[in-house]
C-alpha atoms as a PDB file:
ATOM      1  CA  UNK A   1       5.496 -90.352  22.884  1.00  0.00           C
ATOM      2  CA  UNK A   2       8.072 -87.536  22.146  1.00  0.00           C
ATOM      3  CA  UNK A   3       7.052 -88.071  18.503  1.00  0.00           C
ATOM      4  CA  UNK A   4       3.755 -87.744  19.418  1.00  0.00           C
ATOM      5  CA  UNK A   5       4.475 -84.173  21.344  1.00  0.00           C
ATOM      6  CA  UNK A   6       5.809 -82.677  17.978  1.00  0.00           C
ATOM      7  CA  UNK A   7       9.304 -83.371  18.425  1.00  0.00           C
ATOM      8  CA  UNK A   8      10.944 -83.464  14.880  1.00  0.00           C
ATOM      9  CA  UNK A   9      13.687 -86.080  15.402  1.00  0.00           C
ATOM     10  CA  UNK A  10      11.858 -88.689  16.762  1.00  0.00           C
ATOM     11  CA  UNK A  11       9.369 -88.389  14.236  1.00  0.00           C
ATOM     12  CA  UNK A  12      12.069 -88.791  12.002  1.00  0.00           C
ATOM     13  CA  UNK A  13      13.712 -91.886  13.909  1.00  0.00           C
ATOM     14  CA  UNK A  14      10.175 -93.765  14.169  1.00  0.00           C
ATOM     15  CA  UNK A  15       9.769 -93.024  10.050  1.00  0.00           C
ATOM     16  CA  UNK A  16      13.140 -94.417   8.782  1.00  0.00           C
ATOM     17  CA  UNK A  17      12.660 -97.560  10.988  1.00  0.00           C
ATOM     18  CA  UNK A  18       9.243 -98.342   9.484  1.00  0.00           C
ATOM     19  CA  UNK A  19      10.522 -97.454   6.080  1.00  0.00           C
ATOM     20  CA  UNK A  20      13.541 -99.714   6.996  1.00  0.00           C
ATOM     21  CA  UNK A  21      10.910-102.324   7.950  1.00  0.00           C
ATOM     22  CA  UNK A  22       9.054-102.265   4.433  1.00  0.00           C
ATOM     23  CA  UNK A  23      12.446-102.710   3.036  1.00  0.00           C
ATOM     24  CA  UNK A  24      13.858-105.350   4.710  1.00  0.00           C
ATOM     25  CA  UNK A  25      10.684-107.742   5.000  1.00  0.00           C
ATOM     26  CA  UNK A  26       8.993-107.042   1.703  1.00  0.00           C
ATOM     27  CA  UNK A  27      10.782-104.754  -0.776  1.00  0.00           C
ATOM     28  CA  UNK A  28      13.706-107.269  -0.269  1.00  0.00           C
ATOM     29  CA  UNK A  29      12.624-110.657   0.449  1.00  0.00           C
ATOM     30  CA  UNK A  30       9.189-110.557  -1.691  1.00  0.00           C
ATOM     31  CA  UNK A  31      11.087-110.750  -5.420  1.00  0.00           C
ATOM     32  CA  UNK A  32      13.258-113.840  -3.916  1.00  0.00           C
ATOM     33  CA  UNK A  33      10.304-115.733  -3.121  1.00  0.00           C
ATOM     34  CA  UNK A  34       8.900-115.368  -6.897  1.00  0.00           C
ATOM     35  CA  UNK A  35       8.522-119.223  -8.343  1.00  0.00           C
ATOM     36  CA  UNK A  36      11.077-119.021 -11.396  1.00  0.00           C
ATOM     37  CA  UNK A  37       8.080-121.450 -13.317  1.00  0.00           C
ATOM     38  CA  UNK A  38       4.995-119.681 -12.396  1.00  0.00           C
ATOM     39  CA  UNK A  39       6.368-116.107 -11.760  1.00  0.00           C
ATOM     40  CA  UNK A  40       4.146-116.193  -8.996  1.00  0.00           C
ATOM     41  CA  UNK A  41       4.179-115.775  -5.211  1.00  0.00           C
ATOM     42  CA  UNK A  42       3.065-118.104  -3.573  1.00  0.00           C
ATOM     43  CA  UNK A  43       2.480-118.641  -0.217  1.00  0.00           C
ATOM     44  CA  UNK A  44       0.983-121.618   1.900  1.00  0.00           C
ATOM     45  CA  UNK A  45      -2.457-121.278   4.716  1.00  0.00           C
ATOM     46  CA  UNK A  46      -2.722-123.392   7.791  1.00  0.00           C
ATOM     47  CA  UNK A  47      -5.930-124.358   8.798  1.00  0.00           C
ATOM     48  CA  UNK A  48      -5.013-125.548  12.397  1.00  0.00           C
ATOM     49  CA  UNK A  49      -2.739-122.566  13.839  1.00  0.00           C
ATOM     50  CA  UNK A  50      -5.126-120.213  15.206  1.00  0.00           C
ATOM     51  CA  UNK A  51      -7.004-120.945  17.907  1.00  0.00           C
ATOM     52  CA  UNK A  52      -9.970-119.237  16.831  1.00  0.00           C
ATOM     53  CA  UNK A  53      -9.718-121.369  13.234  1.00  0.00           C
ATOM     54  CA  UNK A  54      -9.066-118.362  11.543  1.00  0.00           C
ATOM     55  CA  UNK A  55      -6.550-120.064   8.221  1.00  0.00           C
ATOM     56  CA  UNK A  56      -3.026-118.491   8.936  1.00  0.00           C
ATOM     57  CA  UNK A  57      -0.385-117.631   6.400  1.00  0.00           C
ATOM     58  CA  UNK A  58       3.164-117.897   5.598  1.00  0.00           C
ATOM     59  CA  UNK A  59       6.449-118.089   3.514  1.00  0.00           C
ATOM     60  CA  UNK A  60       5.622-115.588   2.852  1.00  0.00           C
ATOM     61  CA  UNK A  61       2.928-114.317   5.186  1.00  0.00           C
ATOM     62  CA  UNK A  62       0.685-112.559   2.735  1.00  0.00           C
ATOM     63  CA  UNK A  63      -2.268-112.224   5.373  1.00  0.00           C
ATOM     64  CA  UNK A  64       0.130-109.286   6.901  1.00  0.00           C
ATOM     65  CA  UNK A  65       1.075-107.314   3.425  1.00  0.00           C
ATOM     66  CA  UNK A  66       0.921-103.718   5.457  1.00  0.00           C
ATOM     67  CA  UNK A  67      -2.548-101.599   4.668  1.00  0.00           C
ATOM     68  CA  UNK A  68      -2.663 -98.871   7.563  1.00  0.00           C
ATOM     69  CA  UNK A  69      -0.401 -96.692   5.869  1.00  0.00           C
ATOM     70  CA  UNK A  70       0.239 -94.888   2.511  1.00  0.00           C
ATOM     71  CA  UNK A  71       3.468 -96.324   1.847  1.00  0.00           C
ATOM     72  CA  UNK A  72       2.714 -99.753   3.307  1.00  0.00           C
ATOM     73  CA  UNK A  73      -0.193 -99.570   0.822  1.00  0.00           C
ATOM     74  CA  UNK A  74       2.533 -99.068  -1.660  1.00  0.00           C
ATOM     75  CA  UNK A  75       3.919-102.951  -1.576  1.00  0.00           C
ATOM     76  CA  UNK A  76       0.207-104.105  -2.375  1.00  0.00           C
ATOM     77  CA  UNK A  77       0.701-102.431  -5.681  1.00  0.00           C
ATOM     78  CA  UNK A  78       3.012-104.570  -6.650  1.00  0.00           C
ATOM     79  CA  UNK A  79       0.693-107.414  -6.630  1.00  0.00           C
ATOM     80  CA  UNK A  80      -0.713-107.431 -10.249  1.00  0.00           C
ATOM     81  CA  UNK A  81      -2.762-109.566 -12.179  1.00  0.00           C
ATOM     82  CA  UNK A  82      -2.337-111.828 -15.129  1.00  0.00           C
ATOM     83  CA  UNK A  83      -1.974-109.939 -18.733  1.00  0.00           C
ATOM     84  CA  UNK A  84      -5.771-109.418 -19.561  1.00  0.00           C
ATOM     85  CA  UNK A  85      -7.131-109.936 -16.430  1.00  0.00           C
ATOM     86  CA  UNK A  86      -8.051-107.802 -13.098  1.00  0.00           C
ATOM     87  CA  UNK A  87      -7.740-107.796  -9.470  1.00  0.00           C
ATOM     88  CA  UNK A  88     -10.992-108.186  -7.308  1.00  0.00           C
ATOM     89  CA  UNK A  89     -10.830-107.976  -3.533  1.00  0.00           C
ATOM     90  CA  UNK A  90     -14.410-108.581  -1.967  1.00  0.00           C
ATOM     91  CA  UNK A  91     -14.827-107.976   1.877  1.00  0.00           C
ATOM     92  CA  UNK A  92     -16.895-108.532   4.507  1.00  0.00           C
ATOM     93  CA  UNK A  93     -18.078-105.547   5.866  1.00  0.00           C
ATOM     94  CA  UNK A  94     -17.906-105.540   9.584  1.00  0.00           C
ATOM     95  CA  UNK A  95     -18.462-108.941  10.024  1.00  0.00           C
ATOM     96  CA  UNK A  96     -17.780-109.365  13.537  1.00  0.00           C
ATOM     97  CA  UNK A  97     -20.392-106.651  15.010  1.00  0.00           C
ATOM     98  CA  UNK A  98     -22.609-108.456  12.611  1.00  0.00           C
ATOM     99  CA  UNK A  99     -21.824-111.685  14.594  1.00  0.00           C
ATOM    100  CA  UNK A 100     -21.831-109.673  17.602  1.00  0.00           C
ATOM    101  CA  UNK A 101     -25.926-108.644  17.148  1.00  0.00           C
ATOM    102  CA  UNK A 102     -26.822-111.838  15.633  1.00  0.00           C
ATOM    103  CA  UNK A 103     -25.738-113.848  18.980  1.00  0.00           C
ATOM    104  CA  UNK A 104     -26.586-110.894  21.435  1.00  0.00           C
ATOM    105  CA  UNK A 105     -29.862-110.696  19.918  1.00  0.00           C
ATOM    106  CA  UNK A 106     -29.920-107.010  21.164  1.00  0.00           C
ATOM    107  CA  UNK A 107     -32.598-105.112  19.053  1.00  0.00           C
ATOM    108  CA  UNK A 108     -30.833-101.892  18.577  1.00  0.00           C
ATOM    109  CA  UNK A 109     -28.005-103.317  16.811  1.00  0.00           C
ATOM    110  CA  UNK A 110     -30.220-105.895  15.005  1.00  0.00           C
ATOM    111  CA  UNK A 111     -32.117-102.738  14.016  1.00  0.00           C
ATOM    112  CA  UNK A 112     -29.082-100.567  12.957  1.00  0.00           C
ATOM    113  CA  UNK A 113     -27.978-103.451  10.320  1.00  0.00           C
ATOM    114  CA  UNK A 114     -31.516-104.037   8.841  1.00  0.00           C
ATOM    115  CA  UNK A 115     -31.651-100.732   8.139  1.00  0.00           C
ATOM    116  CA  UNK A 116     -28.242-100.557   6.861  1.00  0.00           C
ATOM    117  CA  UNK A 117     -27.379 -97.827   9.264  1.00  0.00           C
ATOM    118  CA  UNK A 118     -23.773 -97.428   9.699  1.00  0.00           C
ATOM    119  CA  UNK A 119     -23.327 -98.996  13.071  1.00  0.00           C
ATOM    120  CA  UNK A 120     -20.423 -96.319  14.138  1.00  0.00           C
ATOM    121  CA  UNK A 121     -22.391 -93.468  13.134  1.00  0.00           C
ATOM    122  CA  UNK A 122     -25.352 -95.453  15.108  1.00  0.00           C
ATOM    123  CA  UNK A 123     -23.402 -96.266  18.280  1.00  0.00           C
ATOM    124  CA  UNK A 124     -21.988 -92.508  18.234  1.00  0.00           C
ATOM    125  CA  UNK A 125     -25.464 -91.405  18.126  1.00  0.00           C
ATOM    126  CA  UNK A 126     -26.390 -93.793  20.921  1.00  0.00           C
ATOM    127  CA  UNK A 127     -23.244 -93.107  23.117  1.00  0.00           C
ATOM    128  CA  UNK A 128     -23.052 -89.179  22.174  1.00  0.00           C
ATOM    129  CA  UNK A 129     -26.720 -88.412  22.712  1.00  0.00           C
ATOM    130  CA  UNK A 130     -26.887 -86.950  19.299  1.00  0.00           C
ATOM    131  CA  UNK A 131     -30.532 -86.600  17.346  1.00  0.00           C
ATOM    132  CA  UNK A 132     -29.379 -88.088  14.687  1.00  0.00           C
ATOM    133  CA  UNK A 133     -26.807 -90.098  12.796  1.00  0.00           C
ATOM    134  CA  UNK A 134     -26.352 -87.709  10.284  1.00  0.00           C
ATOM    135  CA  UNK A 135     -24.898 -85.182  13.148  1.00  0.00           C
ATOM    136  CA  UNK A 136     -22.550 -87.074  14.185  1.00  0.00           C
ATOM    137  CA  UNK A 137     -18.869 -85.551  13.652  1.00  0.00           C
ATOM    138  CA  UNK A 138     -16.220 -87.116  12.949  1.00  0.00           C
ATOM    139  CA  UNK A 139     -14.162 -87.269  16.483  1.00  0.00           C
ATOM    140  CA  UNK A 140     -17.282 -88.988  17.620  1.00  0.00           C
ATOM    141  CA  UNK A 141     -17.719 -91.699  14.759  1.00  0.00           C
ATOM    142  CA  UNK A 142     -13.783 -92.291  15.706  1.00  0.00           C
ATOM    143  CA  UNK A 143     -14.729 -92.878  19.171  1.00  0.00           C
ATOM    144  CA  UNK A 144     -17.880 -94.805  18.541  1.00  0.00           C
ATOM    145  CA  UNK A 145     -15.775 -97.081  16.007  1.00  0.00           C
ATOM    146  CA  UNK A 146     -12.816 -97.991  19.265  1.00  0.00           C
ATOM    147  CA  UNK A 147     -15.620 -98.460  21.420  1.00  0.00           C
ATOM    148  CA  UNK A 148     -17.565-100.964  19.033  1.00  0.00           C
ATOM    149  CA  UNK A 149     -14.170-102.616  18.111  1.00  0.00           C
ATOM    150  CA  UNK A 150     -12.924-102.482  21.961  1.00  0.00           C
ATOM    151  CA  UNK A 151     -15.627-103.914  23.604  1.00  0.00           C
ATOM    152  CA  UNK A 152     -16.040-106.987  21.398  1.00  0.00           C
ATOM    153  CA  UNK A 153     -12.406-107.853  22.230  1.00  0.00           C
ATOM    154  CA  UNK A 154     -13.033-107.321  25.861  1.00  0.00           C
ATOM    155  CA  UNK A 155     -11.611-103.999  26.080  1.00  0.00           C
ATOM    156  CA  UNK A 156     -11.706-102.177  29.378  1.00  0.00           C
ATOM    157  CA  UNK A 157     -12.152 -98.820  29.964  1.00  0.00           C
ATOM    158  CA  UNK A 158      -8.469 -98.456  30.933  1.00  0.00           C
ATOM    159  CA  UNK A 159      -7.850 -99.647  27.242  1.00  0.00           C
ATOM    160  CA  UNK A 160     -10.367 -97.428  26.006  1.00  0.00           C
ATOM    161  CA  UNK A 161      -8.980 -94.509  27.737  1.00  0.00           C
ATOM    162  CA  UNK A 162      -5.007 -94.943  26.704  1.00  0.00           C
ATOM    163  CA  UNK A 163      -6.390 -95.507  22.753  1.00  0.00           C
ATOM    164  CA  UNK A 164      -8.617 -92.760  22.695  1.00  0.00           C
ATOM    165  CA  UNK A 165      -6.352 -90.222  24.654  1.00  0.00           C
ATOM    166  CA  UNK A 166      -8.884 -89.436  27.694  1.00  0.00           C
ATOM    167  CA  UNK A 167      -9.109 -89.879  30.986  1.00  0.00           C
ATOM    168  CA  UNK A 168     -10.500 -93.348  32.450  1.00  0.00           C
ATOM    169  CA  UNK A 169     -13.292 -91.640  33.958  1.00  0.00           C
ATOM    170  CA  UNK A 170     -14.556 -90.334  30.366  1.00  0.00           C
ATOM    171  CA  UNK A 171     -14.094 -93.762  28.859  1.00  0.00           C
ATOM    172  CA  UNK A 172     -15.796 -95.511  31.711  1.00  0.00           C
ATOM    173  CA  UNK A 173     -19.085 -93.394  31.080  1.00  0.00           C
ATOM    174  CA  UNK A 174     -19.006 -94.013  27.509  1.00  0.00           C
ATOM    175  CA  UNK A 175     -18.729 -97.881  27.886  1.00  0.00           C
ATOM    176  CA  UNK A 176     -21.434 -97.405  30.599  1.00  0.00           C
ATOM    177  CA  UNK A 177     -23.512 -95.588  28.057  1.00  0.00           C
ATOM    178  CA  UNK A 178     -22.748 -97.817  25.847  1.00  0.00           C
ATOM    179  CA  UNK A 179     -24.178-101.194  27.655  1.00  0.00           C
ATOM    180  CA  UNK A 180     -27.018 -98.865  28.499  1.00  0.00           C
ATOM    181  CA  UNK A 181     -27.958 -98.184  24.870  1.00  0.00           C
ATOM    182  CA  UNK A 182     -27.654-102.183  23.641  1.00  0.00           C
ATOM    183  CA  UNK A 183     -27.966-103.933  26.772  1.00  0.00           C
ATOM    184  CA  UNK A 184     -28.559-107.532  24.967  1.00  0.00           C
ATOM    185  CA  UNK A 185     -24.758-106.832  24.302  1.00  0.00           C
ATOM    186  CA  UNK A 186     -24.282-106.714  28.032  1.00  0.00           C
ATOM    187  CA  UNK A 187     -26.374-110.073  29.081  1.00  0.00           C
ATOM    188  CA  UNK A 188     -24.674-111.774  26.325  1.00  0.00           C
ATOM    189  CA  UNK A 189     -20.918-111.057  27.827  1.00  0.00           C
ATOM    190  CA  UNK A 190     -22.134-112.079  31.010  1.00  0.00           C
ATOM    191  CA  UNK A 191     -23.760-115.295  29.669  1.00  0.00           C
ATOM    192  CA  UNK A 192     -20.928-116.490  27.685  1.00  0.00           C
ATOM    193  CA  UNK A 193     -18.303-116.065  30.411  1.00  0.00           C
ATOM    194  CA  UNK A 194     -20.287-117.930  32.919  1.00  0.00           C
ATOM    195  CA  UNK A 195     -21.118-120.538  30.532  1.00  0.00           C
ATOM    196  CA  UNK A 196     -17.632-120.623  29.875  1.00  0.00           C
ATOM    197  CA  UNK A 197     -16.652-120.930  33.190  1.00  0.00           C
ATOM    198  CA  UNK A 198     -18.721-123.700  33.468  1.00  0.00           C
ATOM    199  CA  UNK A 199     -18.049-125.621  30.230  1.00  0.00           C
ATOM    200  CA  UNK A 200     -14.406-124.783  29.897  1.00  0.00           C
ATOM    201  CA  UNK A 201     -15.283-123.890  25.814  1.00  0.00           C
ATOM    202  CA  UNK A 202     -17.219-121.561  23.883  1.00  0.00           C
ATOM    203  CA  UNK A 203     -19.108-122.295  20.065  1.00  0.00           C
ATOM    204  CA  UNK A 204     -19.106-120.906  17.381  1.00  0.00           C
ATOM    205  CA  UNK A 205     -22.604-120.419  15.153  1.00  0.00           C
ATOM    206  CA  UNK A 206     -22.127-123.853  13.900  1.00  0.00           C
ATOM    207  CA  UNK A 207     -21.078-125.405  16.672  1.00  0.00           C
ATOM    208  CA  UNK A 208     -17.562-125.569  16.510  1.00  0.00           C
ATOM    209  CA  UNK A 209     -16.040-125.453  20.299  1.00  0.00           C
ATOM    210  CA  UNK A 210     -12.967-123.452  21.445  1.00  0.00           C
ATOM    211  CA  UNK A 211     -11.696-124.541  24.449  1.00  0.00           C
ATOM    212  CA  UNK A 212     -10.440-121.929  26.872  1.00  0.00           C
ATOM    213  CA  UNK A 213      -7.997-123.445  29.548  1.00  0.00           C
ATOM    214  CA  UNK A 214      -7.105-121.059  31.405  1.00  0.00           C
ATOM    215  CA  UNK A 215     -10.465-119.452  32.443  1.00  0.00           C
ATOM    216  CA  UNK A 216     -11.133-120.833  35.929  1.00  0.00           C
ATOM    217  CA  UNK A 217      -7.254-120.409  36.316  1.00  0.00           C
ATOM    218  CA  UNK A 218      -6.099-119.282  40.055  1.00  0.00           C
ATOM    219  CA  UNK A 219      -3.659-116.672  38.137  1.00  0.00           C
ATOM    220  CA  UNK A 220      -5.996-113.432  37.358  1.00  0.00           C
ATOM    221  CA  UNK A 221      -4.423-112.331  34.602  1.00  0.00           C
ATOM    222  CA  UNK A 222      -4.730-115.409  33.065  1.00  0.00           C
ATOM    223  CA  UNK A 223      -8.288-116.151  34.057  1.00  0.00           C
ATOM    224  CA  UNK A 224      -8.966-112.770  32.685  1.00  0.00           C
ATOM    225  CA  UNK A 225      -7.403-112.905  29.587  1.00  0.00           C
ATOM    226  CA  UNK A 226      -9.494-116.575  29.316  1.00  0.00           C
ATOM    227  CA  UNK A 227     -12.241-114.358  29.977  1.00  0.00           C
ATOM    228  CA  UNK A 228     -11.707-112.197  27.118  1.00  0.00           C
ATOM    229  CA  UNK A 229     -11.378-114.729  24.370  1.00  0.00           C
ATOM    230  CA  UNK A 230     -14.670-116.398  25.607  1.00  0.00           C
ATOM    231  CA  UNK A 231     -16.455-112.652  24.684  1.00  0.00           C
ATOM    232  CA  UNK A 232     -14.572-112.474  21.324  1.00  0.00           C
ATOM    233  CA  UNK A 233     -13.808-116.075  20.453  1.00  0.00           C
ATOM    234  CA  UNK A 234     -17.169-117.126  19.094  1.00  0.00           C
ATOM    235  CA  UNK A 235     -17.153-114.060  16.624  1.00  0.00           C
ATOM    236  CA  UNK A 236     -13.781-114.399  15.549  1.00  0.00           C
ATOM    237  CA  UNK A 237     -14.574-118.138  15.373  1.00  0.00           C
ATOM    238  CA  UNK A 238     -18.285-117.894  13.486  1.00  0.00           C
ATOM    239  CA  UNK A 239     -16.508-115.375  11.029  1.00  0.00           C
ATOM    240  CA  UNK A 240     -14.055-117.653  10.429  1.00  0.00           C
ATOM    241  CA  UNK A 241     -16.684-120.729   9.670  1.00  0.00           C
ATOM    242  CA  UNK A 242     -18.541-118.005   7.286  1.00  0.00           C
ATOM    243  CA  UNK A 243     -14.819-117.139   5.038  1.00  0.00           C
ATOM    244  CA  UNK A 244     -14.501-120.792   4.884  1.00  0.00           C
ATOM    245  CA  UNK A 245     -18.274-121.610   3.910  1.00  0.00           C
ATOM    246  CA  UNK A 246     -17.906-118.809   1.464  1.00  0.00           C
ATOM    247  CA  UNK A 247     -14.787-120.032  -0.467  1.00  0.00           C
ATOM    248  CA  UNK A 248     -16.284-123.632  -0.733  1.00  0.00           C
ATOM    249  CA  UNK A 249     -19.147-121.780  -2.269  1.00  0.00           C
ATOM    250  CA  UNK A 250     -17.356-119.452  -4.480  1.00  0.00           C
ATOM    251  CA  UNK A 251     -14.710-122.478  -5.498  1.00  0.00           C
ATOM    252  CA  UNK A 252     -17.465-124.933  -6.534  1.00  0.00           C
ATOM    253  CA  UNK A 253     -19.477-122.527  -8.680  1.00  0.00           C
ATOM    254  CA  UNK A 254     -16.289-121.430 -10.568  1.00  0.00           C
ATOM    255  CA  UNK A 255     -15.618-124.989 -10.701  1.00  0.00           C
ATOM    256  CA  UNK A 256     -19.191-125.586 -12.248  1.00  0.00           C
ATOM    257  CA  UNK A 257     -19.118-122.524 -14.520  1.00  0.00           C
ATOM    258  CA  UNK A 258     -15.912-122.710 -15.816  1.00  0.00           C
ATOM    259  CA  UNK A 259     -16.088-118.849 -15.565  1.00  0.00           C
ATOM    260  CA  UNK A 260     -12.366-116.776 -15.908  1.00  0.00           C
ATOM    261  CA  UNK A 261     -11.675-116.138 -12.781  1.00  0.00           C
ATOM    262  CA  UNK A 262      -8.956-117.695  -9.974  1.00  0.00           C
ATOM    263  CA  UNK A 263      -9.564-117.415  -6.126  1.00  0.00           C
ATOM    264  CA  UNK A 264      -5.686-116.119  -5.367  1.00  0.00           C
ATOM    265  CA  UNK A 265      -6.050-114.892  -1.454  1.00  0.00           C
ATOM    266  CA  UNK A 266      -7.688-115.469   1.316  1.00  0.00           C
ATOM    267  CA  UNK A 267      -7.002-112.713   3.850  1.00  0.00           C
ATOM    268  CA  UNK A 268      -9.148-112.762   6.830  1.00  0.00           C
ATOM    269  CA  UNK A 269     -12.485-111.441   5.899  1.00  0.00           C
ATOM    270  CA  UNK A 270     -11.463-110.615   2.332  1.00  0.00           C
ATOM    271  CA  UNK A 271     -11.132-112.996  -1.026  1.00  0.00           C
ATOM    272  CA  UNK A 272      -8.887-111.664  -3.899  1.00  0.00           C
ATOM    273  CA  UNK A 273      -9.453-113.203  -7.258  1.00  0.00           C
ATOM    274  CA  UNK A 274      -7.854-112.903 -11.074  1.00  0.00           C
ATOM    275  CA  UNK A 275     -10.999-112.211 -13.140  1.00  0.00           C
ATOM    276  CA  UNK A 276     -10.951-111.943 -16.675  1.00  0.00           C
ATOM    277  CA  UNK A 277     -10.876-108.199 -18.046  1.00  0.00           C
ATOM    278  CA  UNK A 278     -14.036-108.590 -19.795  1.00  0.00           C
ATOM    279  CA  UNK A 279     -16.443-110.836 -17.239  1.00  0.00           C
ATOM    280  CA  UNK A 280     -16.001-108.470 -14.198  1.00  0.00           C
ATOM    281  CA  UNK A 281     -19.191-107.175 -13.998  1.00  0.00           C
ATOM    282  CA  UNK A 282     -20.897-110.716 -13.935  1.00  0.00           C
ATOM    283  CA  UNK A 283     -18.230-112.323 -11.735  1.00  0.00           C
ATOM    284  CA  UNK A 284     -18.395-109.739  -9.641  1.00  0.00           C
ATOM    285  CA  UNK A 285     -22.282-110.465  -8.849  1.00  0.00           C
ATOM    286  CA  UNK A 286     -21.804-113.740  -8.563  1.00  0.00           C
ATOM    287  CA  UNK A 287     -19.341-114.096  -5.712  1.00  0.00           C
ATOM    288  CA  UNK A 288     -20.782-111.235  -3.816  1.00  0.00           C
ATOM    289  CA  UNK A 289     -23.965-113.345  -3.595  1.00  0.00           C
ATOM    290  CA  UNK A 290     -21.709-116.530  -2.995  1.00  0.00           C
ATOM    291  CA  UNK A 291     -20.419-114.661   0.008  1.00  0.00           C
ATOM    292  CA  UNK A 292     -23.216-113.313   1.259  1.00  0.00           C
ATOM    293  CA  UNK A 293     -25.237-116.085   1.491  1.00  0.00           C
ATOM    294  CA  UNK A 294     -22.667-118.181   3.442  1.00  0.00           C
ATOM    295  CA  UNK A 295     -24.658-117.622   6.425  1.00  0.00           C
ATOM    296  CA  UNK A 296     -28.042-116.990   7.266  1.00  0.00           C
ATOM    297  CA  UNK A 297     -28.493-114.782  10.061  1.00  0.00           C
ATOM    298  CA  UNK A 298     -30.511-112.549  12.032  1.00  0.00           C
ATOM    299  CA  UNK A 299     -28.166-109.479  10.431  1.00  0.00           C
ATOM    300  CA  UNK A 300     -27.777-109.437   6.563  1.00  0.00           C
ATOM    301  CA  UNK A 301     -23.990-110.093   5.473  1.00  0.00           C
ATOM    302  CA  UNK A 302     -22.744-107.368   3.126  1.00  0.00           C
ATOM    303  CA  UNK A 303     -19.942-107.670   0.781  1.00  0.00           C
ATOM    304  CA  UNK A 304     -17.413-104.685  -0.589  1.00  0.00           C
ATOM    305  CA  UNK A 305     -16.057-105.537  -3.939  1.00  0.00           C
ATOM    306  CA  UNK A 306     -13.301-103.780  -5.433  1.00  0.00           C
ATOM    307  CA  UNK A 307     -11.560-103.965  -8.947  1.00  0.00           C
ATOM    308  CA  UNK A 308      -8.555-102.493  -9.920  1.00  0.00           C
ATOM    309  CA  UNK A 309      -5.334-103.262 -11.838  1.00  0.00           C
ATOM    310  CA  UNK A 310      -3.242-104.394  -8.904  1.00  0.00           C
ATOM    311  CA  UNK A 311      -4.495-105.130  -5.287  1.00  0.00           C
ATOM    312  CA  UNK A 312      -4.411-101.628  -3.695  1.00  0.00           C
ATOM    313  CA  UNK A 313      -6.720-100.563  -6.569  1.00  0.00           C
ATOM    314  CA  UNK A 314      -8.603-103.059  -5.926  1.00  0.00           C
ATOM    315  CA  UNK A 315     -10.191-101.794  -2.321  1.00  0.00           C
END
């Protein structure tokens, strides 16, 4: 907080430990956990830890290599292909507001991803009253994009308010806005916590249940919390179903092809391969279609693919 206010000191404290951090869980421990016969890291996935059946990762825990700042971007660099081949990191783009229309069904989000709108610049628009999505600054796509994110993971407007740095009164009119612009986003969070309630489980797209014990608990914190996994659960869960579906996909055409390339890393909605220097560009086609036709729904699925010479290049 004093950081926050300017003060230099603190500012300084709160940078040496992170730097400290990098150091002492990756720039350290990373090189001892290189296999002296492959000269690789390598690190092993779970498929039964999360509850949403999201695949987990560890020794090391390469699903948490830092990304949200410029020198935790730095120990991604250090991940580098095979001589004469390249890094390519393809990602779902905003899979889980995808999910989120597709099982809402609420036509101004289904609209805003058919016509490949993009959905913060779209809610902003919606929330804002703005004429346009063009208009939009850039305060208000920040604000649009916590209130998208939020609100899927049952955000309230107390949460809203402390993240954005307004007053509760401010965030409750934009969430109100909000649910007034899609309301099909509304009558879905209503319908899947009372069927919830009711079935003690939620499904994914495919079917898969997660069970949520603790949502007709007496304890309202608990019973609350319940409440908010049943809203986010089944898009968590269905995006999970879709990575999974994707790298069966992706794995058996390699397998069939015999093309150069090596699925490396799974890390949540993303897939980092080794592809040969000089089959990029067809690779490159190939499992962006893979991916993006692991699902069919009512929202296209759209895939980022990046190349580069280690795996920060690479998005």
């Amino acid at each position: 907080e004093l950081a926050e206010r300017g003060y230099e000191l603190p500012a300084l404290i709160l940078e040496h430990r992170g730097l400290s951090k990098l150091k002492s869980t990756y720039i350290d421990k990373l090189p001892l956990m290189i296999n002296p016969g492959t000269g690789r890291v390598h690190t092993s996935y779970h498929q039964a830890v999360a509850a949403t059946g999201r695949l987990s990762s560890s020794d090391p825990n390469l699903q948490n290599i830092p990304v949200r700042t410029e020198e935790g971007r730095r120990i991604r660099e250090a991940f580098v292909p095979e001589q004469g081949y390249r890094m390519l990191a393809a990602d779902y783009s905003q899979i889980e507001l995808r999910i989120m229309a597709h099982l809402s069904g609420d036509e101004g989000l289904l609209r805003a991803f058919a016509e490949g709108l993009d959905i913060h610049r779209a809610t902003a628009a919606e929330v804002f009253g703005v004429t346009s999505p063009d208009a939009v600054t850039v305060e208000q796509r920040r604000s649009a994009k916590a209130i998208n994110f939020g609100l899927i993971y049952g955000m309230s407007a107390f949460g809203l308010a402390k993240q954005l740095g307004i007053d509760r009164g401010a965030a409750q009119a934009y969430v109100d806005r909000y649910f007034e612009r899609y309301p099909g986003v509304r009558a879905f969070m209503e319908k899947i916590r009372e069927s919830a309630r009711k079935k003690g489980y939620v499904e994914t797209v495919f079917g898969r249940r997660l069970y949520l014990p603790e949502i007709n608990a007496r304890n309202g914190q608990r019973r609350a919390a319940a409440e908010r996994t049943a809203i986010n659960a089944p898009m968590q869960g269905t995006a999970a179903d879709i990575i999974k579906r994707a790298m069966l996909a992706v794995d058996g055409w390699i397998l069939a092809s015999r093309s150069p390339v090596r699925m490396i890393m799974q890390v949540h909605d993303e897939l980092v391969f080794e592809v040969r220097a000089d089959a990029v560009e067809p690779v490159s086609g190939k499992i962006r279609r893979h991916m993006e036709g692991a699902a069919a729904l009512k929202v296209p699925l759209v895939v980022d693919v990046g190349v580069g010479d280690n795996w920060e290049q690479a998005h």
